[in-house]
Protein backbone atom coordinates (compact mmCIF):
# COMPACT_ATOMS: atom_id res chain seq x y z
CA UNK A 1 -7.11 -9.64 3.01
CA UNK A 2 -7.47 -7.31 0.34
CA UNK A 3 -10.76 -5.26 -0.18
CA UNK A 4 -12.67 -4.21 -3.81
CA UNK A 5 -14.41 -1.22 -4.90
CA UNK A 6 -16.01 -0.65 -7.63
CA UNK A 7 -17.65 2.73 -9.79
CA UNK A 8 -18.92 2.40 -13.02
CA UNK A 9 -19.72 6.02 -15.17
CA UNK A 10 -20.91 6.59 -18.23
CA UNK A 11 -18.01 8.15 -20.69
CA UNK A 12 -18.46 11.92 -19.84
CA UNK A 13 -16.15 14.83 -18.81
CA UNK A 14 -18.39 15.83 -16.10
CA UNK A 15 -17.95 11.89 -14.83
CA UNK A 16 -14.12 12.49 -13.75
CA UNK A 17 -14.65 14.48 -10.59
CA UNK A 18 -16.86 11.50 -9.01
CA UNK A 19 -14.28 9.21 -9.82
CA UNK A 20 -11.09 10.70 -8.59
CA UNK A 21 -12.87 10.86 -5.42
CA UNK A 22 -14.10 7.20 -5.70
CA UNK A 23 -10.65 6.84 -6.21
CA UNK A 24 -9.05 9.40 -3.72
CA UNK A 25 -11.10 7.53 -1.32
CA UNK A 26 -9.42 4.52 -2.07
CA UNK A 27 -5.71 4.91 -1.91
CA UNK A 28 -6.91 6.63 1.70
CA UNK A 29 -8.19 3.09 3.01
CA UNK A 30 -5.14 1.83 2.17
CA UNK A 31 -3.33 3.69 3.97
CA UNK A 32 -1.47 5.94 1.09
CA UNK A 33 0.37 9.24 1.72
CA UNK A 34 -1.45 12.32 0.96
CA UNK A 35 1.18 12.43 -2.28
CA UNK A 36 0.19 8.67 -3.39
CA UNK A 37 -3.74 9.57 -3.70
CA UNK A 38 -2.82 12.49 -5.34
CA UNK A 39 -0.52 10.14 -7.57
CA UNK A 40 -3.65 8.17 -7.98
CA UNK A 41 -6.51 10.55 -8.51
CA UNK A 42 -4.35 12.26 -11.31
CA UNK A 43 -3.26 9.15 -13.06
CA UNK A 44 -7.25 7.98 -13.00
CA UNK A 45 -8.09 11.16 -14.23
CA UNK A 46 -5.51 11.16 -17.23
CA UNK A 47 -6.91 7.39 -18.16
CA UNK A 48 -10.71 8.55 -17.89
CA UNK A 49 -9.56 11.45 -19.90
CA UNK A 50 -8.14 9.55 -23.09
CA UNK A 51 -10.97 6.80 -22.80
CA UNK A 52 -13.11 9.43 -23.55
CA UNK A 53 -11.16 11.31 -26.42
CA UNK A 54 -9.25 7.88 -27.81
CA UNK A 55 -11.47 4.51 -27.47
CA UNK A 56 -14.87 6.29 -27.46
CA UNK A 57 -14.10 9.25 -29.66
CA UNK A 58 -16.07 11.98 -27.56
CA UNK A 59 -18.54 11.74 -24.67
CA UNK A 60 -21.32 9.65 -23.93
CA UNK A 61 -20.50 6.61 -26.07
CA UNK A 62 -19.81 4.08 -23.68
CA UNK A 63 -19.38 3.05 -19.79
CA UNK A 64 -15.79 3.21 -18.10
CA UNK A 65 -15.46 0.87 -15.20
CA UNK A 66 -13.17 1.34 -12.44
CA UNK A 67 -11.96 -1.33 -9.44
CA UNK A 68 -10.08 -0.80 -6.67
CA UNK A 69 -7.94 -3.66 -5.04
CA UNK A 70 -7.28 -2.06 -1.54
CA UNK A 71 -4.29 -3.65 0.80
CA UNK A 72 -2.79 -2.13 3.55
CA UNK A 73 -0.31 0.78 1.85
CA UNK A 74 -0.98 -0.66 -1.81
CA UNK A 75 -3.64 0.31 -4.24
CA UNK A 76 -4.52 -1.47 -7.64
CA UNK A 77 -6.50 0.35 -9.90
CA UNK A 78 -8.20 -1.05 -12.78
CA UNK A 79 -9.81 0.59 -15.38
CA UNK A 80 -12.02 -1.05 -18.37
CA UNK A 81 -13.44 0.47 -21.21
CA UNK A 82 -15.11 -0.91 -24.09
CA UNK A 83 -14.03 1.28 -26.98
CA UNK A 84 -11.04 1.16 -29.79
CA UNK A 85 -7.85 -0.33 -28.57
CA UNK A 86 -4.57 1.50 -29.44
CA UNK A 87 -0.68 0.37 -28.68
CA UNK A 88 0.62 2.03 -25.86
CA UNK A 89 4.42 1.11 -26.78
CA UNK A 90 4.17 4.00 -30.35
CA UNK A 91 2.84 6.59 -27.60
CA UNK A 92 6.34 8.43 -27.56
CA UNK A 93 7.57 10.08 -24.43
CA UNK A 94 6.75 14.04 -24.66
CA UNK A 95 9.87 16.79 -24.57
CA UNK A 96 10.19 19.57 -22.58
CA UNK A 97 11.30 21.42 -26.12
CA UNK A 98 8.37 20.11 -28.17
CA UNK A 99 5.54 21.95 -29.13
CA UNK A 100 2.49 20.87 -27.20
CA UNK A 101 0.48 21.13 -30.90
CA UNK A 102 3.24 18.45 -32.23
CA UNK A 103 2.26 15.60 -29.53
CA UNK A 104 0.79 12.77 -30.38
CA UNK A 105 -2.77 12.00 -28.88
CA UNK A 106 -2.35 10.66 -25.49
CA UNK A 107 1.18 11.49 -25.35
CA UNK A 108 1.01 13.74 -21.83
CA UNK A 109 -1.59 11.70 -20.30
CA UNK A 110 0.13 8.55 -20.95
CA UNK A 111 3.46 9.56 -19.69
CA UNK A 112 2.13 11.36 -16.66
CA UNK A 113 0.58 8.10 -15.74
CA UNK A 114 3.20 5.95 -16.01
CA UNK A 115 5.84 8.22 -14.36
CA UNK A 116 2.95 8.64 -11.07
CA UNK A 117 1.92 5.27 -10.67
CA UNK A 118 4.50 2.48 -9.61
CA UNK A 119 2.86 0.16 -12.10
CA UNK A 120 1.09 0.91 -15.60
CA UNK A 121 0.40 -1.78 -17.80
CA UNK A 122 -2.46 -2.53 -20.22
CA UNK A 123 -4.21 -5.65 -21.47
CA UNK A 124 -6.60 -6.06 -24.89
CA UNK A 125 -9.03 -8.90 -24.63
CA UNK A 126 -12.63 -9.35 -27.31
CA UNK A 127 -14.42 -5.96 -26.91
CA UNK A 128 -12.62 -4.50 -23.42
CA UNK A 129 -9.35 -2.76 -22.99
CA UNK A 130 -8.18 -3.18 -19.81
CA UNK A 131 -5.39 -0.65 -17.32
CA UNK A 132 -4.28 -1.69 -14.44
CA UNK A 133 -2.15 0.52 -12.40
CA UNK A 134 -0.83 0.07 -8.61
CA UNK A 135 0.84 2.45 -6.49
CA UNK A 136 2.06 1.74 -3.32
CA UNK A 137 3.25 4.43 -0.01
CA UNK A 138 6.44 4.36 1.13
CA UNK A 139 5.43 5.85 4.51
CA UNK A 140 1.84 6.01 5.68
CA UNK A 141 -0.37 5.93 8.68
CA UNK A 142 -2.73 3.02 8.22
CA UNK A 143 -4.15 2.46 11.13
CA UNK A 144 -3.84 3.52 14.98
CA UNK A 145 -5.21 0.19 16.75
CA UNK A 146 -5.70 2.10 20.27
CA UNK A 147 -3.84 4.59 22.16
CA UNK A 148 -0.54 3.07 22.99
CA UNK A 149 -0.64 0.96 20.01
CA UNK A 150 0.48 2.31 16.50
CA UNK A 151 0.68 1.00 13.19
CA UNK A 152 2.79 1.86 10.34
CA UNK A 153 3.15 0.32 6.81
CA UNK A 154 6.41 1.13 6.06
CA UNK A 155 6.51 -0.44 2.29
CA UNK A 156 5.08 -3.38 0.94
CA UNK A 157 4.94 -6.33 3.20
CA UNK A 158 6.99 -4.38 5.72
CA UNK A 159 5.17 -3.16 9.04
CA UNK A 160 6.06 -0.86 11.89
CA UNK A 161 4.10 -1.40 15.24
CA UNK A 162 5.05 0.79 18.01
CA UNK A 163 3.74 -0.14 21.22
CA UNK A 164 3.71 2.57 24.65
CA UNK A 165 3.57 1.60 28.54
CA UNK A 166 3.07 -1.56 30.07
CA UNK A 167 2.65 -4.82 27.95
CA UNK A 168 1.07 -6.47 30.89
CA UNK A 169 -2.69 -8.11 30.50
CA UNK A 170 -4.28 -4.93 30.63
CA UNK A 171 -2.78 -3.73 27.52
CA UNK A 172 -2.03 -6.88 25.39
CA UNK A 173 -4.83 -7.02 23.63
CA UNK A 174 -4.32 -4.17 21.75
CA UNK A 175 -1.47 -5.28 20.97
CA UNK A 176 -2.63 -8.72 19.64
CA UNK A 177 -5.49 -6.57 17.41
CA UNK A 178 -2.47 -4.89 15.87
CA UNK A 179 -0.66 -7.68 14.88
CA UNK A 180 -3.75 -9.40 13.99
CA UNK A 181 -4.41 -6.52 11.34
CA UNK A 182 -1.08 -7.04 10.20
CA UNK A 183 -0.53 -11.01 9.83
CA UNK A 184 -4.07 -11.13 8.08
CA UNK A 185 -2.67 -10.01 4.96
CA UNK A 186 0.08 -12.54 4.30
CA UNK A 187 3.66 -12.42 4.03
CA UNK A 188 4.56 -9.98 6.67
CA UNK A 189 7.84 -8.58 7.98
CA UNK A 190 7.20 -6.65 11.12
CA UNK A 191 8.73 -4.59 13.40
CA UNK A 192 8.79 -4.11 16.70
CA UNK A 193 9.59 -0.78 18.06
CA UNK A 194 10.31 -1.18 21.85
CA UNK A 195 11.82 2.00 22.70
CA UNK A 196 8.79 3.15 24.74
CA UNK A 197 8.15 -0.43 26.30
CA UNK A 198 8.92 -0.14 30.47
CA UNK A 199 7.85 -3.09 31.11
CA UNK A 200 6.63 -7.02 29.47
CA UNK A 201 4.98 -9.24 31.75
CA UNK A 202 4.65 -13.36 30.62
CA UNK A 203 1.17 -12.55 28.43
CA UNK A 204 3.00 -9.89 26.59
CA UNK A 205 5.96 -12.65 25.55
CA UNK A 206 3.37 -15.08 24.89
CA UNK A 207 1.46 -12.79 22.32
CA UNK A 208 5.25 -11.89 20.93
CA UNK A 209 6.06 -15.62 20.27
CA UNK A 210 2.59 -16.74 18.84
CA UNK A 211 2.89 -14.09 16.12
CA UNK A 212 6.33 -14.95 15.34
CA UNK A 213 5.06 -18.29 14.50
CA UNK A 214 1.96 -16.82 12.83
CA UNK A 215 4.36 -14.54 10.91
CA UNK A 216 6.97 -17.35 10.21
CA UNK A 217 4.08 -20.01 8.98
CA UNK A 218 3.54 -17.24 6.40
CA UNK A 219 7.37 -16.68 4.93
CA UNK A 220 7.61 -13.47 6.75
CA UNK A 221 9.29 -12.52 10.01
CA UNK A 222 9.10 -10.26 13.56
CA UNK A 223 11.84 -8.69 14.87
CA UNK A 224 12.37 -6.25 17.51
CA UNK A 225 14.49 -3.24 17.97
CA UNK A 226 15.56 -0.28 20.47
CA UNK A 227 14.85 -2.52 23.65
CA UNK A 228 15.28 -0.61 26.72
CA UNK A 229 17.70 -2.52 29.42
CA UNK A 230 15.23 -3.74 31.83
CA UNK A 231 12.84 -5.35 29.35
CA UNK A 232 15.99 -6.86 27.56
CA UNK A 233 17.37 -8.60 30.71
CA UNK A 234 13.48 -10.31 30.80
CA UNK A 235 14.48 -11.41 26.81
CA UNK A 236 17.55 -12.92 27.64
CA UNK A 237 16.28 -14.56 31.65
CA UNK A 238 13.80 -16.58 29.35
CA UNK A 239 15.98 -16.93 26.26
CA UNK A 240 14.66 -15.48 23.84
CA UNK A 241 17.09 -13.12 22.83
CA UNK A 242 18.56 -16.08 20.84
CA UNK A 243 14.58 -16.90 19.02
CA UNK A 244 13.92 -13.52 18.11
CA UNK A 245 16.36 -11.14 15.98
CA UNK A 246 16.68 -8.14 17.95
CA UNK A 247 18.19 -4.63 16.08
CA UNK A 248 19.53 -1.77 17.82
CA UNK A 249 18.00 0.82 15.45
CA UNK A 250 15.18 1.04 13.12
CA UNK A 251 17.31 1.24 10.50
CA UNK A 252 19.00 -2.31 11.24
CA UNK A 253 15.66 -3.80 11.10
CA UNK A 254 14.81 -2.36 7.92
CA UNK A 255 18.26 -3.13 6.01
CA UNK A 256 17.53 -7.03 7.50
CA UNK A 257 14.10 -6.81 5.38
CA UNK A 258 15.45 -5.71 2.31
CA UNK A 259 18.22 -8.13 2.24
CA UNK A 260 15.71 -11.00 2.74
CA UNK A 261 13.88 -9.35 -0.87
CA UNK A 262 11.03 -7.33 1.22
């Protein structure tokens, strides 16, 4: 389920700090690289920037409003002003060559946001002016569940979980609070990485099939990969090396997400 925040500051210079780190703080819930808030905090800052100088026509003149949609490895920022609209498509690209005194208003800014954010687009309604930008991590950290247990978004909709150890009762529910995390937010391909998995006891197969349901109900998928030999002979006594799709490598797995449109 995603999560909102939302900052509103008044249309001054000295404004832009508090919101990159509104911001900043942001793309870290949702699990962005270090590179992706940066992405972010510059892009916001850019935007804030030519509100101020372009729809407001200097400082202090009007409010700036800025909401963050937070899911797991995806931020959507959204930024509303209230000040003169302008056409982003006459903004021309800036050259290398160009003389920094020759670019149009907006010009830098503009194409610094677009070429840091995955997503830029803008929308004009009565009185507001409204960017939206998204950027997503390709690799990032969300969330470590509990030792033994880790979580990776690995793109959009795609999710690594690496459990350690046993999967016996004693260490299942961590487990199920991982994939819990995960299926909450939709469509879901995950992962499972089982090279450090010595041993799966019935409650540990149970929890496996119950999210592949969960995970199926919702147009997504689990899958497993790197299965050590002795768990695998436990897949195949119960049968369900032919319900689950099992990759050697990581790198099958991910190549079977892609070519379902992940």
């Amino acid at each position: 389920m995603a999560e909102t925040r939302q900052l509103t500051v008044r249309g001054r210079y000295d404004c832009i700090p508090a919101v990159t780190n509104f911001v900043g703080e942001a793309a870290a819930a949702a699990g962005l690289d270090d590179d992706a808030a940066f992405h972010c905090k510059m892009a916001v800052d850019e935007a804030c920037t030519n509100v101020i100088e372009h729809a407001y026509d200097g400082e202090d003149k009007g409010a700036i409003q800025i909401t963050c949609e937070i899911e797991p490895g995806t931020c959507t920022i959204e930024i509303v002003d209230h000040g003169k609209v302008f056409d982003p498509t006459v903004v021309p690209e800036p050259k290398v060559a160009q003389d920094i005194d020759d670019l149009m208003p907006g010009g830098i800014g503009l194409h610094l946001m677009r070429k840091m954010m995955d997503q830029v687009s803008f929308r004009f309604e009565p009185e507001r002016n409204v960017l939206t930008m998204t950027k997503s991590s390709p690799v990032a950290l969300v969330q470590q569940e509990s030792p033994g247990v880790i979580v990776k978004s690995i793109r959009q909709n795609v999710w690594l979980i690496a459990p350690e150890g046993r999967l016996d009762a004693t260490a299942v529910p961590a487990l199920d609070d991982a994939l819990n995390h995960v299926l909450s937010n939709s469509r879901a391909w995950v992962i499972i990485d089982m090279r450090q998995v010595t041993y799966i006891s019935s409650r540990g197969l149970k929890t496996f099939v119950s999210s592949w349901r969960r995970a199926g109900d919702e147009d997504g998928n689990l899958v497993l990969f790197g299965m050590v030999s002795r768990v695998a002979s436990v897949f195949d006594t119960v049968g369900f090396t032919h319900l689950f799709d099992i990759y050697g490598t990581l790198d099958e797995a991910i190549r079977a997400a892609e070519s379902k449109g992940y």
